[in-house]
C-alpha atoms as a PDB file:
ATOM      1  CA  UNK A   1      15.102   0.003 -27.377  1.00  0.00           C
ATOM      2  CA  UNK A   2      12.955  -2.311 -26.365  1.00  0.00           C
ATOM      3  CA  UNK A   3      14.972  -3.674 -23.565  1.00  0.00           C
ATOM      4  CA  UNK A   4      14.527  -0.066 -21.991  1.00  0.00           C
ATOM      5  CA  UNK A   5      10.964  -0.358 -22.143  1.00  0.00           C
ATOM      6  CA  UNK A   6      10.744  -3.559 -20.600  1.00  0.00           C
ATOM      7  CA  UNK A   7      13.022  -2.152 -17.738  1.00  0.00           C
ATOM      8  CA  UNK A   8      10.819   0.906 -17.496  1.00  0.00           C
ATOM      9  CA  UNK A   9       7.665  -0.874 -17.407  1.00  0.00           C
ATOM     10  CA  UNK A  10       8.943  -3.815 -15.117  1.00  0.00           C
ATOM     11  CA  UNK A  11       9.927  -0.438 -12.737  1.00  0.00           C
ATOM     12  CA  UNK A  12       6.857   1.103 -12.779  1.00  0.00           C
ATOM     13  CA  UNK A  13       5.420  -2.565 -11.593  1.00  0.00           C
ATOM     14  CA  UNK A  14       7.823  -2.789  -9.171  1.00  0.00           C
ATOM     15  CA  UNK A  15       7.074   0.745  -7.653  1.00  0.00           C
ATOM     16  CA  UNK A  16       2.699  -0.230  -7.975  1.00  0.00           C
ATOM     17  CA  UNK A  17       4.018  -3.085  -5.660  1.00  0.00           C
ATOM     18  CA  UNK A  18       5.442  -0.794  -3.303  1.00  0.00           C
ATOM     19  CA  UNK A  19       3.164   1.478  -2.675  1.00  0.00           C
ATOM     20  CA  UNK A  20       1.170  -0.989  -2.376  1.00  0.00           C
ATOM     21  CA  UNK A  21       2.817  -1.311   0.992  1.00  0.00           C
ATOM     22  CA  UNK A  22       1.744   1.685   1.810  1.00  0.00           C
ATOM     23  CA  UNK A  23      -1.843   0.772   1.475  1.00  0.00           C
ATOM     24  CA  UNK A  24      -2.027  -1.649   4.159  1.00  0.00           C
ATOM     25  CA  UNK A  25      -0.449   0.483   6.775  1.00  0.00           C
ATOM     26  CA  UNK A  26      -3.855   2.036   7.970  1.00  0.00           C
ATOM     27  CA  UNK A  27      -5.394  -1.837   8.298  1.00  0.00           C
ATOM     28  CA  UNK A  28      -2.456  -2.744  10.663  1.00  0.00           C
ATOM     29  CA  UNK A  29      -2.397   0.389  12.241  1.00  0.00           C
ATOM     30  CA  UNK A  30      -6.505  -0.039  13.281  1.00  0.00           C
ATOM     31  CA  UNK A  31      -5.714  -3.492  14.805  1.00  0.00           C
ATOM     32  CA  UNK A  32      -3.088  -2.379  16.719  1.00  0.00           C
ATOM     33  CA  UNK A  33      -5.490   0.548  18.401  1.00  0.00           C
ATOM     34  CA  UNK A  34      -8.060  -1.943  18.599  1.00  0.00           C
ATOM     35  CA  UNK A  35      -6.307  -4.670  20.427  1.00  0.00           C
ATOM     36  CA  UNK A  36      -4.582  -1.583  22.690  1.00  0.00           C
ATOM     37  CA  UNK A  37      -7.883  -0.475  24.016  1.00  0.00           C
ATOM     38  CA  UNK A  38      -9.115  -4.528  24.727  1.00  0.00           C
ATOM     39  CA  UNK A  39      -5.870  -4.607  26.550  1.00  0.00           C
ATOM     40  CA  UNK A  40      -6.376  -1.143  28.726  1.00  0.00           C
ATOM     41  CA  UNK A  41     -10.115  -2.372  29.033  1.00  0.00           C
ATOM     42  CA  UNK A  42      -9.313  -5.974  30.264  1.00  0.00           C
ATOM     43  CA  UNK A  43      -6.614  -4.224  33.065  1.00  0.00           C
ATOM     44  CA  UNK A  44      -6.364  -0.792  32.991  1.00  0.00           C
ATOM     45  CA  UNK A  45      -3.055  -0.492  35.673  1.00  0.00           C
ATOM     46  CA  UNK A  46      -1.253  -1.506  33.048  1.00  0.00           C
ATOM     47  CA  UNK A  47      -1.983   1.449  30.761  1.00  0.00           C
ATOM     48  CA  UNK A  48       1.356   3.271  30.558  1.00  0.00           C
ATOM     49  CA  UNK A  49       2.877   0.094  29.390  1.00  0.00           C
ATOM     50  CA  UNK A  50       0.336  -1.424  26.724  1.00  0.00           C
ATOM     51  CA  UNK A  51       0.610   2.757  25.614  1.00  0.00           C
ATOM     52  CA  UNK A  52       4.141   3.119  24.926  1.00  0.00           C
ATOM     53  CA  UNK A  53       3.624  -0.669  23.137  1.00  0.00           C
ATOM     54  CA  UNK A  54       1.274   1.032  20.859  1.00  0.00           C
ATOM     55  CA  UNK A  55       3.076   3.991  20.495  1.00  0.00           C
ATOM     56  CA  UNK A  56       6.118   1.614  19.178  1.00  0.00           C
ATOM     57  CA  UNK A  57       4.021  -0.457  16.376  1.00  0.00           C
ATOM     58  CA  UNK A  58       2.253   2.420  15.434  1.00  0.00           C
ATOM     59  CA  UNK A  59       6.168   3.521  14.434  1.00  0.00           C
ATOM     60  CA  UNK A  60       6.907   0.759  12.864  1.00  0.00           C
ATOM     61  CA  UNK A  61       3.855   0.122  11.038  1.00  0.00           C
ATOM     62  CA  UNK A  62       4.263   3.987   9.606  1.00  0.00           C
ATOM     63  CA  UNK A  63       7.832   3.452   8.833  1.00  0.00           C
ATOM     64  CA  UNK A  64       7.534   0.245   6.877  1.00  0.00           C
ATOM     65  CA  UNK A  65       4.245   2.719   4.183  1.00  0.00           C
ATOM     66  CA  UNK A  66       7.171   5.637   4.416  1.00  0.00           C
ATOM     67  CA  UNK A  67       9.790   2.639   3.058  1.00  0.00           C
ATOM     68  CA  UNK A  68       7.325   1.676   0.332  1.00  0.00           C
ATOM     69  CA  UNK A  69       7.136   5.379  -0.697  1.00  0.00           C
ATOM     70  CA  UNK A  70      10.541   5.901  -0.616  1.00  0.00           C
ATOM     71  CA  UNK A  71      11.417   2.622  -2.747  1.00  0.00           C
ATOM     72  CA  UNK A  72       8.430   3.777  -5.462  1.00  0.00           C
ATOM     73  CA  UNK A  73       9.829   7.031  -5.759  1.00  0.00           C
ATOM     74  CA  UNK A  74      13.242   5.922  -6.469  1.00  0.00           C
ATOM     75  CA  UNK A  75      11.959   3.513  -8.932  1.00  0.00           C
ATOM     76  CA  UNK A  76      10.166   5.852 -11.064  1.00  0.00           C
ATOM     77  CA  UNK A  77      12.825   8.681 -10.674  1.00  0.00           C
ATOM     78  CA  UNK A  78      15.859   7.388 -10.365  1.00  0.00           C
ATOM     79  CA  UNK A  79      15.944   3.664 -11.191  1.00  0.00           C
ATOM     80  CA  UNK A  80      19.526   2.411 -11.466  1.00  0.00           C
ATOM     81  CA  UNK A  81      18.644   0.038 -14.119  1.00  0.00           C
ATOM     82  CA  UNK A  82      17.701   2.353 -16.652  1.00  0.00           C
ATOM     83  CA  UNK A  83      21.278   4.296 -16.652  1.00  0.00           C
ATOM     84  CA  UNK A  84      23.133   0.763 -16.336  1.00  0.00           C
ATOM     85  CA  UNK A  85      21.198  -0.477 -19.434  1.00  0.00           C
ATOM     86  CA  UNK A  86      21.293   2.802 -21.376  1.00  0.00           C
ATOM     87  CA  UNK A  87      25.359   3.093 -20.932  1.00  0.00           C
ATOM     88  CA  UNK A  88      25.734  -0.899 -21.854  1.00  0.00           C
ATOM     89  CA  UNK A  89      23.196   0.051 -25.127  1.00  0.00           C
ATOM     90  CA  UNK A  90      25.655   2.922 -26.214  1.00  0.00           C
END
């Protein structure tokens, strides 16, 4: 029994690390805004363009915390370890 606590606990470590993920998504998010509006300030024609650019990492950046999320919540709820090693234990 002790090898299914090890495999819960090194899951719920695994899913702290993922969410963890999550975390940083607002940082990354700010620097993209920031550097968007030093971009429109420095040449403001190019607007539309340096927009849709932020519109794109801001995407990305949101999909990567949503990824984290998802991973952490299959982790804790559904690892695939657990039932492997509790069907190998008898």
């Amino acid at each position: 029994m002790e090898y299914l606590a090890s495999v819960l606990a090194a899951g719920q470590i695994a899913a702290a690390i993922a969410v963890l993920a999550g975390a940083f998504v607002p940082i990354g998010q700010g620097n993209i805004a920031a550097k968007t509006v030093e971009a429109i300030a420095r040449q403001p024609e190019s607007r539309s363009a340096v927009q849709s650019t932020l519109f794109i990492g801001c995407a990305l950046c949101e999909t990567s915390g949503l990824y984290g999320l998802v991973v952490s919540i299959i982790l804790l709820f559904a690892n695939p370890l657990v039932s492997q090693l509790v069907s190998r234990l008898g």
